[in-house]
Structures are given as structure tokens and as C-alpha cells.
C-alpha atoms as a PDB file:
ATOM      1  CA  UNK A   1       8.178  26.691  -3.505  1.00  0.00           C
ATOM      2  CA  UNK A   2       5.063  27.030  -1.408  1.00  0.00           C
ATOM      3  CA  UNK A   3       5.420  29.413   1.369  1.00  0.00           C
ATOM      4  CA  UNK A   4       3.901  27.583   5.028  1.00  0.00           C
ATOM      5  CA  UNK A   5       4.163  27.766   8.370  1.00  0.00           C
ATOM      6  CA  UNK A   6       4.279  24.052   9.106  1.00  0.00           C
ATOM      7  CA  UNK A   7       4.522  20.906   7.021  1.00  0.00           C
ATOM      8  CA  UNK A   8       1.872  19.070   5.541  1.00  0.00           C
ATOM      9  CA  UNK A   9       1.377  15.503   6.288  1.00  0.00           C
ATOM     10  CA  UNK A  10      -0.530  13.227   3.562  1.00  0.00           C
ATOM     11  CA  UNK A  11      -3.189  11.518   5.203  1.00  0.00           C
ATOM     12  CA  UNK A  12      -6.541   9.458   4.723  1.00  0.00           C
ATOM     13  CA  UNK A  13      -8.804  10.487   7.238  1.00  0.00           C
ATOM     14  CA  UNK A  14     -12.338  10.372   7.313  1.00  0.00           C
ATOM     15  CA  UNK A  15     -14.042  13.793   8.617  1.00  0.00           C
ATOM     16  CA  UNK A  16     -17.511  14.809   9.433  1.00  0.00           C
ATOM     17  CA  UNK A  17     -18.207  18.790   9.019  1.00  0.00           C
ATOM     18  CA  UNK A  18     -21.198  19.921  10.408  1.00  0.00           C
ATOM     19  CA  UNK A  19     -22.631  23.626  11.207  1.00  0.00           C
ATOM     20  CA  UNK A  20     -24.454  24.483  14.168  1.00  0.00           C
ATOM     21  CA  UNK A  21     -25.184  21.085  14.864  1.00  0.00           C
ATOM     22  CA  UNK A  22     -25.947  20.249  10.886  1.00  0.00           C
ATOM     23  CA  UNK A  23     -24.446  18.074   9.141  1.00  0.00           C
ATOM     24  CA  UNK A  24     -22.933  19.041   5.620  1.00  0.00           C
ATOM     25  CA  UNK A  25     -20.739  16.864   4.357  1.00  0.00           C
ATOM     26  CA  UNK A  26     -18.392  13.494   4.533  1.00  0.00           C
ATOM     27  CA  UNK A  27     -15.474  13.456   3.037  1.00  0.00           C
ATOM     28  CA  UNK A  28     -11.571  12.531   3.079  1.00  0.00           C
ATOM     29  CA  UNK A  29      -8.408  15.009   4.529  1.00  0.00           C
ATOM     30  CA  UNK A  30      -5.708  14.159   1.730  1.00  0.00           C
ATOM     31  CA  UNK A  31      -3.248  16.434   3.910  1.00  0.00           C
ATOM     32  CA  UNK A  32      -3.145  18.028   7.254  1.00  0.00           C
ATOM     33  CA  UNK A  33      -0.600  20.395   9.198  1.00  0.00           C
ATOM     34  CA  UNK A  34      -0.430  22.505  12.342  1.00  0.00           C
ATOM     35  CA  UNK A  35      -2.496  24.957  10.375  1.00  0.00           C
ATOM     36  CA  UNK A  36      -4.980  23.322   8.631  1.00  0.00           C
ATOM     37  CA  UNK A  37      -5.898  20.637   6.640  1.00  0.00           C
ATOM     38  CA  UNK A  38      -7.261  20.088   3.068  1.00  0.00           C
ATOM     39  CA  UNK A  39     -10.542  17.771   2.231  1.00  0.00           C
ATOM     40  CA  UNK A  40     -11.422  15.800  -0.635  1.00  0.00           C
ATOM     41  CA  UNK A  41     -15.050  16.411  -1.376  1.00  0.00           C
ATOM     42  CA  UNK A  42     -17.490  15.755  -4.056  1.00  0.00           C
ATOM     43  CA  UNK A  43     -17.945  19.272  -5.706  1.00  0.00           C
ATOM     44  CA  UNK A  44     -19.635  21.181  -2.278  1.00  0.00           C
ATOM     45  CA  UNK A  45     -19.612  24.840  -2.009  1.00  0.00           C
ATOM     46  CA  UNK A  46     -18.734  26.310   1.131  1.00  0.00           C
ATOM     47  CA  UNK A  47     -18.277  30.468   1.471  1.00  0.00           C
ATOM     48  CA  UNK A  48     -15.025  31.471   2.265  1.00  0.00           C
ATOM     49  CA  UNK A  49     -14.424  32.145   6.190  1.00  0.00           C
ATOM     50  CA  UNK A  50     -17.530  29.853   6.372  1.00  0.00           C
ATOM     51  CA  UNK A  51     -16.477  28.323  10.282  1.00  0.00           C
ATOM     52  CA  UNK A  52     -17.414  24.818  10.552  1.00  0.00           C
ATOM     53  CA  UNK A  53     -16.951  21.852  13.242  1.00  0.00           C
ATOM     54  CA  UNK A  54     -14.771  19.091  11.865  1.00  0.00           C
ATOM     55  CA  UNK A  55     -14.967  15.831  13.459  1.00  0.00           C
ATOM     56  CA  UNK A  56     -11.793  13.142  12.669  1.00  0.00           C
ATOM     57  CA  UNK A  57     -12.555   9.553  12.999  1.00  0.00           C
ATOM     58  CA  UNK A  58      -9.396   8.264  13.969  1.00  0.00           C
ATOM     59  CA  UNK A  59      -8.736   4.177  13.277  1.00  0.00           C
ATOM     60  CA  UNK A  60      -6.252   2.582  15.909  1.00  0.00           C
ATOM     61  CA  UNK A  61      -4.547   0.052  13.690  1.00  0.00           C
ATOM     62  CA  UNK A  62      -4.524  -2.276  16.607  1.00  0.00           C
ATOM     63  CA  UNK A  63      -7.623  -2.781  17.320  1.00  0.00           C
ATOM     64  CA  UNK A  64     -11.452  -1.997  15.823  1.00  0.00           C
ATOM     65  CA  UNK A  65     -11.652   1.312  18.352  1.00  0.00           C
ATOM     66  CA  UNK A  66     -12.435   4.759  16.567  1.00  0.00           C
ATOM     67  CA  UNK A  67     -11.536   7.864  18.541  1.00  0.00           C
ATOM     68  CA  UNK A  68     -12.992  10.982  17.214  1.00  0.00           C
ATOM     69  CA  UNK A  69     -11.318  14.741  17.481  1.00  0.00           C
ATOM     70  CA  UNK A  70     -13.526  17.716  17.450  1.00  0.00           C
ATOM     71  CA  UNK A  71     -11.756  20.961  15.784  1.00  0.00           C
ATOM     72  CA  UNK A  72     -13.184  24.129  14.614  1.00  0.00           C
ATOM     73  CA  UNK A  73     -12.105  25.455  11.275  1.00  0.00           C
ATOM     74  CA  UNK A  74     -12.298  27.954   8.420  1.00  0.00           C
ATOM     75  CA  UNK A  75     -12.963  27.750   5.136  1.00  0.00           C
ATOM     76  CA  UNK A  76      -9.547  29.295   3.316  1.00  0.00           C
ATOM     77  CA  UNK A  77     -10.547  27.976  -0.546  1.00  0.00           C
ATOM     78  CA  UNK A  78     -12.524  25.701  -2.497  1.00  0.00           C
ATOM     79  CA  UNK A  79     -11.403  23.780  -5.713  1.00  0.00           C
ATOM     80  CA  UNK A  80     -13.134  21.616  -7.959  1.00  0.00           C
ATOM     81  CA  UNK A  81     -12.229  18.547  -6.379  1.00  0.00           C
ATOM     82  CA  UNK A  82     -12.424  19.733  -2.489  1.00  0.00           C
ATOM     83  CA  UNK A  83     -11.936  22.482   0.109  1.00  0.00           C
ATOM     84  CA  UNK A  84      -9.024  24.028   2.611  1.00  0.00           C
ATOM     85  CA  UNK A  85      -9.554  24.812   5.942  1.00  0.00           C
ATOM     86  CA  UNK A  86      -7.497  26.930   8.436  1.00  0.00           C
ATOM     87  CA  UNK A  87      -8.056  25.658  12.286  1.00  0.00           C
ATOM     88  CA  UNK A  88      -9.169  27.926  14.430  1.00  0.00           C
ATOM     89  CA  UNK A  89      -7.130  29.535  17.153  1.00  0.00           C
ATOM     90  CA  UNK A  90      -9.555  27.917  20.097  1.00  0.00           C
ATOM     91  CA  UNK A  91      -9.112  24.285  18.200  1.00  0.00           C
ATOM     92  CA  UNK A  92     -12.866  23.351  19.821  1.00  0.00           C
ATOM     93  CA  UNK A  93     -15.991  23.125  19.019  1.00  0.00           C
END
């Protein structure tokens, strides 16, 4: 049994990390919670406690609108097939 603070949620969610106003990757959440959120990337390495801007691109079902959320994040671990990220306590970038 994994230990958590909050439940994850599986999702498919298109997110744009960037650093200091560089891009570094596109990629797909797979899961999210309160705390975090895990991404689906081709193999990328990223430092652990690396902090990087996240950028969601929400899809409103009902329409063809996009609404993007801004978070800031750190990196927690990397796997072969993506990366986990803890959100930040401010939740801006």
C-alpha cells in the first residue's frame, strides 16, 4: 500500500515545462493529486529538486476553448518512461 497524502487522479493532460522562461519539454500527466503530479515523457533527464514552471492545457469538452494553469513544481524522481513532480507551496509561477 502506497503511503500519500491525497489521492491520485488518472488523467491525460497535456503540459508544457519550461525553466526560466525555456522551454524543455512536452509531454502527458498520466496522474495528478493535491501534491503533485506524474508526467509521461520521452526519456528526459531532469536533476532532482530541479524547480520548473508547468503549464496545463486544459480542453473544455464543450467547446474548442483551451484554458491554461500555470504551477510551479519540483522534480521528486525520474523513471525510464517519465518524471514526478511535487507542487510547490506558492502554486505560481
Amino acid at each position: 500500500m502506497e503511503r500519500r497524502a491525497s489521492a491520485r487522479k488518472l488523467v491525460e493532460v497535456s503540459v508544457y515545462l519550461s525553466d526560466t522562461g525555456y522551454r524543455v519539454a512536452h509531454c502527458k500527466a498520466s496522474d495528478i493529486s493535491d501534491a503533485g503530479v506524474y508526467l509521461k515523457t520521452n526519456p528526459l533527464y531532469l536533476p532532482r529538486d530541479r524547480r520548473l514552471n508547468l503549464t496545463f492545457a486544459l480542453h473544455l469538452k464543450s467547446s474548442n476553448i483551451v484554458r491554461l494553469r500555470r504551477l510551479t513544481a519540483v522534480v521528486t524522481h525520474t523513471e525510464d518512461d517519465g518524471v514526478g513532480l511535487k507542487f510547490c507551496a506558492n502554486r505560481r509561477a
